[in-house]
N, C-alpha and C. Protein backbone atom coordinates (compact mmCIF):
# COMPACT_ATOMS: atom_id res chain seq x y z
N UNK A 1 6.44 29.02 -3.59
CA UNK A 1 6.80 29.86 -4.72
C UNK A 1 5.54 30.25 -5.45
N UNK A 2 5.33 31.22 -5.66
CA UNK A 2 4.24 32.02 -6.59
C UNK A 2 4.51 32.19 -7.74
N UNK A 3 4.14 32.13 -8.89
CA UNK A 3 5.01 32.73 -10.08
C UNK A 3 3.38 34.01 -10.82
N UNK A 4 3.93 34.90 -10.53
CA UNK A 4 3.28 36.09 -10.84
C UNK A 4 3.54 37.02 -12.19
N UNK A 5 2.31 37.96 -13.37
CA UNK A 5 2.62 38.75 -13.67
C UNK A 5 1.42 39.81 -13.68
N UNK A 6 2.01 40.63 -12.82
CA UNK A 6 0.75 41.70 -12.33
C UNK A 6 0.27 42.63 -13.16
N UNK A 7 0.66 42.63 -14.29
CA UNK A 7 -0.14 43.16 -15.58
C UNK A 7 -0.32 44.88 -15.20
N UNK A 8 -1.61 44.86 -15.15
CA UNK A 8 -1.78 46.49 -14.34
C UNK A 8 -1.78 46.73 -13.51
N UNK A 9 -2.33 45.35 -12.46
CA UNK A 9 -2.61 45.36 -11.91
C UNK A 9 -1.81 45.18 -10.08
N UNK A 10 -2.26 46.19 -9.18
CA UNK A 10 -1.34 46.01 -8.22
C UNK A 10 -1.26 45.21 -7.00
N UNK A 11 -0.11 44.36 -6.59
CA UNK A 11 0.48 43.45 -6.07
C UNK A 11 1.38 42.55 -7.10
N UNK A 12 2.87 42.55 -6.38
CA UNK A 12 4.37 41.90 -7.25
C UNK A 12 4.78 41.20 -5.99
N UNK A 13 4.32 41.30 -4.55
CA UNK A 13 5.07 41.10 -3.18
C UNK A 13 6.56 41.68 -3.05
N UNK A 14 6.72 42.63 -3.80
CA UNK A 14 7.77 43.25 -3.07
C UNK A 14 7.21 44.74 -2.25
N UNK A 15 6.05 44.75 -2.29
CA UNK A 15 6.11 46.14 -1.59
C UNK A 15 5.74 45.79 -0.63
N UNK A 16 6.00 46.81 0.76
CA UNK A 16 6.37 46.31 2.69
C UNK A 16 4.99 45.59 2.59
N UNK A 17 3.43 46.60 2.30
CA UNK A 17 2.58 46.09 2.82
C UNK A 17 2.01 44.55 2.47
N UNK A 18 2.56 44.22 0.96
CA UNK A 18 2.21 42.94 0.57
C UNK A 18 3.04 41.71 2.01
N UNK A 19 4.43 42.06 1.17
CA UNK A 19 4.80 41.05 2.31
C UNK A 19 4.86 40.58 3.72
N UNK A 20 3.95 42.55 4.86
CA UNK A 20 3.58 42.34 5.80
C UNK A 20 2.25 41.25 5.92
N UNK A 21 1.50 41.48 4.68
CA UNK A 21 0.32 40.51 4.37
C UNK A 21 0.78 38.97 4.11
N UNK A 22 1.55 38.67 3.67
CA UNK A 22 2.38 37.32 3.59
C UNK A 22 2.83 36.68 4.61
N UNK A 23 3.26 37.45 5.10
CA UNK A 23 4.04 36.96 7.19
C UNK A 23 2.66 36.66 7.60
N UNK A 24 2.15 37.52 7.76
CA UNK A 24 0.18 37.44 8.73
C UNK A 24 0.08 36.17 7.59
N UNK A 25 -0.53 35.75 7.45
CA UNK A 25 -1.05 34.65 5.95
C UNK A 25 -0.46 33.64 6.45
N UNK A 26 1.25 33.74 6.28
CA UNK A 26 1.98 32.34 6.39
C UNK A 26 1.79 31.96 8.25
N UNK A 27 1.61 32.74 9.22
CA UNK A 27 1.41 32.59 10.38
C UNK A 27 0.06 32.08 11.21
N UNK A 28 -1.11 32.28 10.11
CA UNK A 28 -2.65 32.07 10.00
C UNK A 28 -3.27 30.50 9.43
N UNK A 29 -2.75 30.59 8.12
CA UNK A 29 -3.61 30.01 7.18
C UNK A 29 -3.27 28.28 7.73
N UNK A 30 -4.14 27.56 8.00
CA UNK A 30 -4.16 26.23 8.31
C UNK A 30 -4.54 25.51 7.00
N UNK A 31 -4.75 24.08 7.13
CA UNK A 31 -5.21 23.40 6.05
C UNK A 31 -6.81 23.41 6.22
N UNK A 32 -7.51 23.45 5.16
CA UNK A 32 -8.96 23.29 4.61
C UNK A 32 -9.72 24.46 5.42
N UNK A 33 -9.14 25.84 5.78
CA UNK A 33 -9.43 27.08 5.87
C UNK A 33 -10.28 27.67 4.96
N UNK A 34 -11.48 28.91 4.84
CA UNK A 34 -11.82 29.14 3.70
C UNK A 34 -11.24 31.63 3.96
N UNK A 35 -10.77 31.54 3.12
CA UNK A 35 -10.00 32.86 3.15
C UNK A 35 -11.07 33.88 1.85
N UNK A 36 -10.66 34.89 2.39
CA UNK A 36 -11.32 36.31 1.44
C UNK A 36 -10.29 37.40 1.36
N UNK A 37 -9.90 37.21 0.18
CA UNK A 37 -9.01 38.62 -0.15
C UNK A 37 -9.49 39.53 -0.48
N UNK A 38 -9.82 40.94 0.45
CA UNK A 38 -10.66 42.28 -0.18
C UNK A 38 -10.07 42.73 -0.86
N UNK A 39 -9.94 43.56 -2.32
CA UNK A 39 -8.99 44.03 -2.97
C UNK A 39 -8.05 43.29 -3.74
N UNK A 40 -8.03 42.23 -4.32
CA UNK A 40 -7.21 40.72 -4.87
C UNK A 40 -5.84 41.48 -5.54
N UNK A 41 -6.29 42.53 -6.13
CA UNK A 41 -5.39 43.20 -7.03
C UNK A 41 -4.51 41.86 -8.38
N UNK A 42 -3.66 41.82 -8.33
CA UNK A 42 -2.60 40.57 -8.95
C UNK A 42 -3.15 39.20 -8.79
N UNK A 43 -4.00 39.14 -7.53
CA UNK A 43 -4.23 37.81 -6.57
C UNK A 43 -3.51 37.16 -5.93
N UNK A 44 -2.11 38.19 -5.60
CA UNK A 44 -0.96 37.71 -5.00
C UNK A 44 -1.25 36.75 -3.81
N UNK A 45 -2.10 37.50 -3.09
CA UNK A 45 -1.98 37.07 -1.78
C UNK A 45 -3.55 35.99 -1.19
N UNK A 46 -4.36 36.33 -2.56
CA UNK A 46 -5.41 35.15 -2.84
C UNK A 46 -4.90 33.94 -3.11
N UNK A 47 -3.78 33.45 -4.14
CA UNK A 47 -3.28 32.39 -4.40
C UNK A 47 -2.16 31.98 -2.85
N UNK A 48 -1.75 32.78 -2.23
CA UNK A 48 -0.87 32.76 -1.29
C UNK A 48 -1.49 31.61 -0.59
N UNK A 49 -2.90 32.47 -0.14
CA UNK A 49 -3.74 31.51 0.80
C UNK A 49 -3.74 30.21 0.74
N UNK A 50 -4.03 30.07 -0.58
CA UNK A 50 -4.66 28.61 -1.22
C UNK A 50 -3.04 27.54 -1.22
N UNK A 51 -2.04 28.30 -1.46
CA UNK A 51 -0.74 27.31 -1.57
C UNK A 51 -0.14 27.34 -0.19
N UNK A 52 -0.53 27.86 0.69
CA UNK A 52 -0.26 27.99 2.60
C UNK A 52 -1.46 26.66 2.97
N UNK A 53 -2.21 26.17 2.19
CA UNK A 53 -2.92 25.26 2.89
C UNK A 53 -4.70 25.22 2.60
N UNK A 54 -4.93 26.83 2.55
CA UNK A 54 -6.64 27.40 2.17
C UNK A 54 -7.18 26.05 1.52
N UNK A 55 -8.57 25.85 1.88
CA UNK A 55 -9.00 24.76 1.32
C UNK A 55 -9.73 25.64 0.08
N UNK A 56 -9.99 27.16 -0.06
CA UNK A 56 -10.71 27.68 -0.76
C UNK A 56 -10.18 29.26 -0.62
N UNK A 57 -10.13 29.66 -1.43
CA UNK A 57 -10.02 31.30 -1.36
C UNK A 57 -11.06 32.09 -2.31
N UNK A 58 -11.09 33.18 -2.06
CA UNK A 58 -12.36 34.57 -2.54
C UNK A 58 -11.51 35.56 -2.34
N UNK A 59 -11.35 35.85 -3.76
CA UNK A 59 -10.61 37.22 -4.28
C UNK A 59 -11.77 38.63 -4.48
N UNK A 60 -11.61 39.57 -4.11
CA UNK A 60 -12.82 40.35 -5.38
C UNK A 60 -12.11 41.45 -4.95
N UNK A 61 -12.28 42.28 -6.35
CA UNK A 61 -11.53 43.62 -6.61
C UNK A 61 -12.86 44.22 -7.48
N UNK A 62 -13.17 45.86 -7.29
CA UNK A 62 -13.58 46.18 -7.81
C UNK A 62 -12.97 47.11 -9.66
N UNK A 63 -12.27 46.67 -9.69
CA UNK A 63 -11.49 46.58 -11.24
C UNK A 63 -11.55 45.13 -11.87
N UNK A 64 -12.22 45.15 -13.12
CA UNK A 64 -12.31 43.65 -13.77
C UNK A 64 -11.43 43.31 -14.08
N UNK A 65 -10.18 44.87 -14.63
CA UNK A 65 -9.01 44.29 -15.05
C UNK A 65 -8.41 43.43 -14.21
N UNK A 66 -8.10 43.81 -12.76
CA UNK A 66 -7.61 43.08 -11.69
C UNK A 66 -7.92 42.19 -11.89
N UNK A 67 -9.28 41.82 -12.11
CA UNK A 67 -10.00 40.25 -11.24
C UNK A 67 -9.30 39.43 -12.79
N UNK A 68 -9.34 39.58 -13.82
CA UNK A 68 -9.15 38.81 -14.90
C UNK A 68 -7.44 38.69 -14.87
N UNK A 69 -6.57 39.53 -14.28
CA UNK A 69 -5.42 39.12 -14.20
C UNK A 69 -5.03 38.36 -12.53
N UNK A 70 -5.96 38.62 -12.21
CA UNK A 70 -6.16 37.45 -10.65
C UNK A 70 -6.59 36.02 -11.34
N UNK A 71 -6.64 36.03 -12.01
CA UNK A 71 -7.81 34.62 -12.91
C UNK A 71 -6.43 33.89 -13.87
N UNK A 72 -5.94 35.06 -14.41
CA UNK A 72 -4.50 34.25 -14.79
C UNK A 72 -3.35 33.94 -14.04
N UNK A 73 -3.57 34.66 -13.19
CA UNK A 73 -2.13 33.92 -12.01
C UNK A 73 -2.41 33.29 -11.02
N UNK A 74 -4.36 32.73 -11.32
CA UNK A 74 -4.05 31.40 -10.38
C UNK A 74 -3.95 30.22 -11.49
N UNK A 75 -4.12 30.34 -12.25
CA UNK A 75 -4.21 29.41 -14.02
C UNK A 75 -2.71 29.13 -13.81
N UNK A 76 -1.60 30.47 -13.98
CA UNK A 76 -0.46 30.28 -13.92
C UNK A 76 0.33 29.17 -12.73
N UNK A 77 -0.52 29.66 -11.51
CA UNK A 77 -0.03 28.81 -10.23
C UNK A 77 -1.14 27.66 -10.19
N UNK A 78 -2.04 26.86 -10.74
CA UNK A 78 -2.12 25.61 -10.82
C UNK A 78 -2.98 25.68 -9.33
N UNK A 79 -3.72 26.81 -9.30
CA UNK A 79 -4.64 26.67 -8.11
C UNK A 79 -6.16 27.19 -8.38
N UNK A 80 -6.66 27.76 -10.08
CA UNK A 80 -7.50 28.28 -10.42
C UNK A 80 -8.69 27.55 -9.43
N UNK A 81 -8.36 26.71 -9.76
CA UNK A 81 -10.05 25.55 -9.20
C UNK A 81 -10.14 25.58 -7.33
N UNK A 82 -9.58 26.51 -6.72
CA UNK A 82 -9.90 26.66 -5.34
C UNK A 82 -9.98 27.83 -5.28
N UNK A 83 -9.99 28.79 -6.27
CA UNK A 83 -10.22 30.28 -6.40
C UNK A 83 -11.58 30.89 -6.55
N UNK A 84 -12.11 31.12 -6.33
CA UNK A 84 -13.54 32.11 -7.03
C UNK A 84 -12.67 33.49 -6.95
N UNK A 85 -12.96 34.50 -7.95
CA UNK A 85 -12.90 35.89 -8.27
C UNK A 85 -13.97 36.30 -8.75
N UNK A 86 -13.97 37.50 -7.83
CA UNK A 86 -15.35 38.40 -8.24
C UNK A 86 -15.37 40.02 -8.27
N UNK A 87 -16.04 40.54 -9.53
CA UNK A 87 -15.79 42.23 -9.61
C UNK A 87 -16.92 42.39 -8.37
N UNK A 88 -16.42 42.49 -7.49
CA UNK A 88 -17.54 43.28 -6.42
C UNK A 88 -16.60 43.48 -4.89
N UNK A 89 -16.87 44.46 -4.56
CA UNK A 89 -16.19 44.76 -3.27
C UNK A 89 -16.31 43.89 -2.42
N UNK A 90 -17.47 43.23 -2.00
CA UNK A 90 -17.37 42.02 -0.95
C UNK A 90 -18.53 41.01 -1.60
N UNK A 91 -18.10 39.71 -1.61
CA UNK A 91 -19.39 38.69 -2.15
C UNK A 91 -20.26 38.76 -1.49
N UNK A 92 -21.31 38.27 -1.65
CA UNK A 92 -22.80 38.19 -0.87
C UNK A 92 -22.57 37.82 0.56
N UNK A 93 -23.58 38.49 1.31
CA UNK A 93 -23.27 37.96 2.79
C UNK A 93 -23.34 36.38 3.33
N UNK A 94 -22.83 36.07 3.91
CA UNK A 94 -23.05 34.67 3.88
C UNK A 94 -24.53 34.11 4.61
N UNK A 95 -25.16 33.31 4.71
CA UNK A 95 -26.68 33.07 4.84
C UNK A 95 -26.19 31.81 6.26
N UNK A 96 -24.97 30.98 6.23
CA UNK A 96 -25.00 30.47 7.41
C UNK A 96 -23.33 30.40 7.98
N UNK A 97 -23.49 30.27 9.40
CA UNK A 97 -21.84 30.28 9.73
C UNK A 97 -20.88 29.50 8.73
N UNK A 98 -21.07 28.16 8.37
CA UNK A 98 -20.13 27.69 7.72
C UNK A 98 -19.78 28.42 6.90
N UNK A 99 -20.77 29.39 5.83
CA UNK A 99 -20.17 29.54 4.81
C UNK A 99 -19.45 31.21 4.99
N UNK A 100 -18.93 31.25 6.24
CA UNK A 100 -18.27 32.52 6.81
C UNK A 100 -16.61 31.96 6.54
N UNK A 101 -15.99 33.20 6.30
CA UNK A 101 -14.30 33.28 6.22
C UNK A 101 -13.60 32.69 7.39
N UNK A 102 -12.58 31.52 7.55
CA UNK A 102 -11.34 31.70 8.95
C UNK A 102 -10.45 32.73 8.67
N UNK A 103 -10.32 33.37 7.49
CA UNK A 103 -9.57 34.69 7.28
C UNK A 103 -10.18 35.65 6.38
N UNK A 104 -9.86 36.77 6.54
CA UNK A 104 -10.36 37.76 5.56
C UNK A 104 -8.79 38.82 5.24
N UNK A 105 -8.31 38.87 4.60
CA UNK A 105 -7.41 39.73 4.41
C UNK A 105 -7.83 40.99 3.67
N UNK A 106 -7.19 42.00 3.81
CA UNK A 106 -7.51 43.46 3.19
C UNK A 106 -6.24 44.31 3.08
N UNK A 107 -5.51 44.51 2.55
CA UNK A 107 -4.35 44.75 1.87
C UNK A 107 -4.56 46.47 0.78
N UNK A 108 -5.51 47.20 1.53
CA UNK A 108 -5.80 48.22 0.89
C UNK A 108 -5.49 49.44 1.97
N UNK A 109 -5.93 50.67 1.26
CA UNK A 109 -5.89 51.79 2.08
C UNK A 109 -6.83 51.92 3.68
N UNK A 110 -5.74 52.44 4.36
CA UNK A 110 -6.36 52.31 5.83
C UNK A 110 -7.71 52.74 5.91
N UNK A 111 -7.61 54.13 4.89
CA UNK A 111 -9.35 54.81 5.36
C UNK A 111 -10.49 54.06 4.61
N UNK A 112 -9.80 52.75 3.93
CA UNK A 112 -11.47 51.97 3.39
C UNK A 112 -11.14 50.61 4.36
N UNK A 113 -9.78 50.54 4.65
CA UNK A 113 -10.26 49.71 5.82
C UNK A 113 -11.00 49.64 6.92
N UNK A 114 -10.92 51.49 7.96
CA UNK A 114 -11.61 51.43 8.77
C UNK A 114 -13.19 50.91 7.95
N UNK A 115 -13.51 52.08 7.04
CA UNK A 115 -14.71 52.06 6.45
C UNK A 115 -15.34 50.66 6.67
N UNK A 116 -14.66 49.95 5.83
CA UNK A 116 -14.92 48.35 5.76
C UNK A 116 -15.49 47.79 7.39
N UNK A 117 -14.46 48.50 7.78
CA UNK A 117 -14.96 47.61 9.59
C UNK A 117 -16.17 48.27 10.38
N UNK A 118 -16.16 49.38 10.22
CA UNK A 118 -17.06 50.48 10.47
C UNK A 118 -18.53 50.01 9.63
N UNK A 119 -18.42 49.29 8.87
CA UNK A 119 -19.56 48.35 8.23
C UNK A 119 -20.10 47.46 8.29
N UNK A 120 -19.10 46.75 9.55
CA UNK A 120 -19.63 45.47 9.93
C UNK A 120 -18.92 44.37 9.13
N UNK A 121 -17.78 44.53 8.50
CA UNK A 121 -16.67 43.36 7.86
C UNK A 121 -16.92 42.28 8.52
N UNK A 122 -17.37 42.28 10.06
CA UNK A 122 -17.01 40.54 10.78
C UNK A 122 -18.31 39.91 10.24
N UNK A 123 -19.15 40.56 9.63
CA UNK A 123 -20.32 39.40 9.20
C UNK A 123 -20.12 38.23 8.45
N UNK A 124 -18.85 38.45 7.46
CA UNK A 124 -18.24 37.50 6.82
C UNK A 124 -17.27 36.48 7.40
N UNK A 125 -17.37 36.99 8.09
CA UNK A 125 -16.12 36.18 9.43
C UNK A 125 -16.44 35.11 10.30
N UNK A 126 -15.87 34.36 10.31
CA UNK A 126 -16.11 33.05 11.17
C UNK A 126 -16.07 33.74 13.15
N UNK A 127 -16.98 33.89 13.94
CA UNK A 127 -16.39 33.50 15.32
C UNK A 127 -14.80 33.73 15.89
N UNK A 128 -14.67 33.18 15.36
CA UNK A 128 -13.22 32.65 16.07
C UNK A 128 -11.96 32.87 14.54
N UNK A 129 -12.18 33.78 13.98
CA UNK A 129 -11.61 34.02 12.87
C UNK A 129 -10.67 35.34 12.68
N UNK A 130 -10.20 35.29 11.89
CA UNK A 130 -8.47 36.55 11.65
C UNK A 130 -8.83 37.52 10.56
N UNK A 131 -8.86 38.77 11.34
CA UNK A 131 -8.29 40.11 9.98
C UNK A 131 -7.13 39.61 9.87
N UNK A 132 -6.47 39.86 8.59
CA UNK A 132 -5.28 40.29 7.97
C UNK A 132 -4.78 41.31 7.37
N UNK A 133 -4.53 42.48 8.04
CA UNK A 133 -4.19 43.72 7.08
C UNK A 133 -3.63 44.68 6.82
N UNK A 134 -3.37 45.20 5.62
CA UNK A 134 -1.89 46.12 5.42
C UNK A 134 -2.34 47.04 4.80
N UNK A 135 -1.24 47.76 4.17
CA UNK A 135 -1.47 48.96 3.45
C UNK A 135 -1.50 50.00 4.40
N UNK A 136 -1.83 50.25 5.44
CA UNK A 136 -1.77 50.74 6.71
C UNK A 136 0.07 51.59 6.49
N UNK A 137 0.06 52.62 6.44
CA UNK A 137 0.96 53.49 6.48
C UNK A 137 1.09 54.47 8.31
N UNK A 138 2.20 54.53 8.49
CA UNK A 138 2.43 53.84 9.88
C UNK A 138 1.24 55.00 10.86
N UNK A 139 1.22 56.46 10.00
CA UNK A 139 0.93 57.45 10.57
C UNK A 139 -0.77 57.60 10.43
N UNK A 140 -1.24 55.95 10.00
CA UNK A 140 -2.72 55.83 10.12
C UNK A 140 -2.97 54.65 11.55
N UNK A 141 -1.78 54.18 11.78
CA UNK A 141 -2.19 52.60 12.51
C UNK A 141 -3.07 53.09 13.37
N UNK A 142 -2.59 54.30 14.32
CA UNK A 142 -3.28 54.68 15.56
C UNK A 142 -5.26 54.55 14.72
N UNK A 143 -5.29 55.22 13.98
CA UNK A 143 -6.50 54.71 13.53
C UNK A 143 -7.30 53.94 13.30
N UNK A 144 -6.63 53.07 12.41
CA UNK A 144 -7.29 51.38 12.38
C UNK A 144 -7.48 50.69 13.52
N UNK A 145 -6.47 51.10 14.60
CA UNK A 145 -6.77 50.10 15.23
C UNK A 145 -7.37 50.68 16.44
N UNK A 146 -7.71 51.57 16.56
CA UNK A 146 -8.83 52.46 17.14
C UNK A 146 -10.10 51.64 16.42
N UNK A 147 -10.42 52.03 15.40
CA UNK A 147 -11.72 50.92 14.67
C UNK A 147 -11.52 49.39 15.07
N UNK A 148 -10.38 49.27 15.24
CA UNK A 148 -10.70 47.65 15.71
C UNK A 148 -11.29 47.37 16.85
N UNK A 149 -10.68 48.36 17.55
CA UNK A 149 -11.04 48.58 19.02
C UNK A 149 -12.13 48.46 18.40
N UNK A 150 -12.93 49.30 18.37
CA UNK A 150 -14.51 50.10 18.31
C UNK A 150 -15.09 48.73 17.84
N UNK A 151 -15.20 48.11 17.24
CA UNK A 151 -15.57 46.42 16.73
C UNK A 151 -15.40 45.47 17.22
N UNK A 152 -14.45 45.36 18.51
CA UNK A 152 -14.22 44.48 19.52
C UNK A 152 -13.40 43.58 19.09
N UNK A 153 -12.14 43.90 18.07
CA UNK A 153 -11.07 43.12 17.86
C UNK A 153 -9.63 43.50 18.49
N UNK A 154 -8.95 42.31 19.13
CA UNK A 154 -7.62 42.13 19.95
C UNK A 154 -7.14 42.18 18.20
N UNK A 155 -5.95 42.76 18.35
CA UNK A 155 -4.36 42.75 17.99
C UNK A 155 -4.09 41.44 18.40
N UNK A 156 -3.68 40.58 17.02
CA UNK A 156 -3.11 39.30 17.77
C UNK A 156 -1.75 39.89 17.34
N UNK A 157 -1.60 40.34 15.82
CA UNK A 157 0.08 40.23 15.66
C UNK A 157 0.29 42.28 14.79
N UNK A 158 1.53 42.96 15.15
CA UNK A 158 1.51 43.80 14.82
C UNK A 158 3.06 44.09 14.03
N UNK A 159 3.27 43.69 12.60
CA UNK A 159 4.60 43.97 11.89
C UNK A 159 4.60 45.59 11.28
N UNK A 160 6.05 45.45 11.07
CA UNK A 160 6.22 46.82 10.60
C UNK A 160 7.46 46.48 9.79
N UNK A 161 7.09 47.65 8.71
CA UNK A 161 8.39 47.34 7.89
C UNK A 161 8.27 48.79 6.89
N UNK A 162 9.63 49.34 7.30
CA UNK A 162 9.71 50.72 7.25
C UNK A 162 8.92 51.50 7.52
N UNK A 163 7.76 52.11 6.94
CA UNK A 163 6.72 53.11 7.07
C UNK A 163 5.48 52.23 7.42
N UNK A 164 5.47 51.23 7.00
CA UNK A 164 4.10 50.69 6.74
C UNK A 164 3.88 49.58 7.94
N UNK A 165 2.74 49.25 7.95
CA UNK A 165 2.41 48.37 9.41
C UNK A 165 1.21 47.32 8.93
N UNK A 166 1.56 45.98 9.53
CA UNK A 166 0.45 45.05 9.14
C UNK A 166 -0.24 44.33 10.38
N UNK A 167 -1.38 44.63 10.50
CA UNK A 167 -1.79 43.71 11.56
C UNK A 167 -2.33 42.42 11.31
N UNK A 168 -2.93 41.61 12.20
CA UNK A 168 -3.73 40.84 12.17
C UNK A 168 -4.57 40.77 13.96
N UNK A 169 -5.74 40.77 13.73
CA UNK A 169 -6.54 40.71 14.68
C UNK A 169 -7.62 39.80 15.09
N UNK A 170 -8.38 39.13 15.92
CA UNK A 170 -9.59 38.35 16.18
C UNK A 170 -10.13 39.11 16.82
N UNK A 171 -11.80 38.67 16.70
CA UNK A 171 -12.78 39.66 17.55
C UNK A 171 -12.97 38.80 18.67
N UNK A 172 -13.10 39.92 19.67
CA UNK A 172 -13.17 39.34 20.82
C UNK A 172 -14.92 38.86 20.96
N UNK A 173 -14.67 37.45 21.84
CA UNK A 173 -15.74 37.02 22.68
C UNK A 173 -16.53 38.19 23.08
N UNK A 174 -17.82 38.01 22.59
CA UNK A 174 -18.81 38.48 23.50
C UNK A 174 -19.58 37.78 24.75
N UNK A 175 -19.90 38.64 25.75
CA UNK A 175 -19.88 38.42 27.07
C UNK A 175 -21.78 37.80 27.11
């Protein structure tokens, strides 16, 4: 149970792409995992992590409003202290594998998702580690996941729910 109030800010988990992000999450997240929510919005799905098991989660939204009402609904859910939130599109790169993501979720618009991947997103990423991501409106998927392709990530899982589509993916082994 989450207990949420999203202020301005957007994520409530009733809209398709949140809760396609929730299914991926609840199907992913192991115990003492470390997760990155791009876009935190509410921190719906930052706190998600952390109460699925996350030993640690990383929210960052580039709206402060967001990040400060991400800051009260993990206060609210009794998980502040495994949270970091940060106004910046992605935290600093990480300097050694450990301190790389087993998940990264992104719950935003498809064309800053490709962007995002098209940038090299897996630097934050563990090896052997999971996109999570939505917002993906159905008549972009062929796209994204064309960029996944292009980055060398398998489709592990592909939901849909009405218009909208959520994947989750790992990058493939290099040879």
């Amino acid at each position: 149970v989450i207990r949420l109030d999203p202020g301005m800010a957007f994520g409530t988990g009733t809209h398709p792409s949140t809760r396609l992000c929730l299914l991926n999450l609840e199907r992913h997240v192991r115990p003492g995992m470390r997760v990155l929510d791009v876009g935190a919005g509410s921190g719906i799905l930052t706190i998600a992590a952390v109460k699925l098991g996350a030993w640690t989660a990383v929210g960052t939204d580039i709206d402060p409003l967001a990040v400060r009402i991400a800051g009260e609904n993990a206060a609210l859910n009794a998980v502040a202290e495994r949270i970091t939130l940060l106004t910046t599109p992605l935290p600093p790169l990480p300097a050694h594998d450990d301190d790389r993501f087993d998940i990264i979720v992104v719950n935003i618009l498809a064309e800053v998702i490709i962007a995002l991947l098209d940038a090299d997103l897996h630097a934050w990423l563990r090896p052997a580690g999971h996109l999570i991501l939505g917002g993906i409106i159905d008549t972009w998927a062929d796209a994204v996941l064309a960029a996944l392709d292009r980055q060398g990530y398998t489709v592990t899982a592909q939901l849909t729910d009405g218009d909208w589509v959520g994947l989750a993916a790992q990058r493939r082994a290099r040879p």
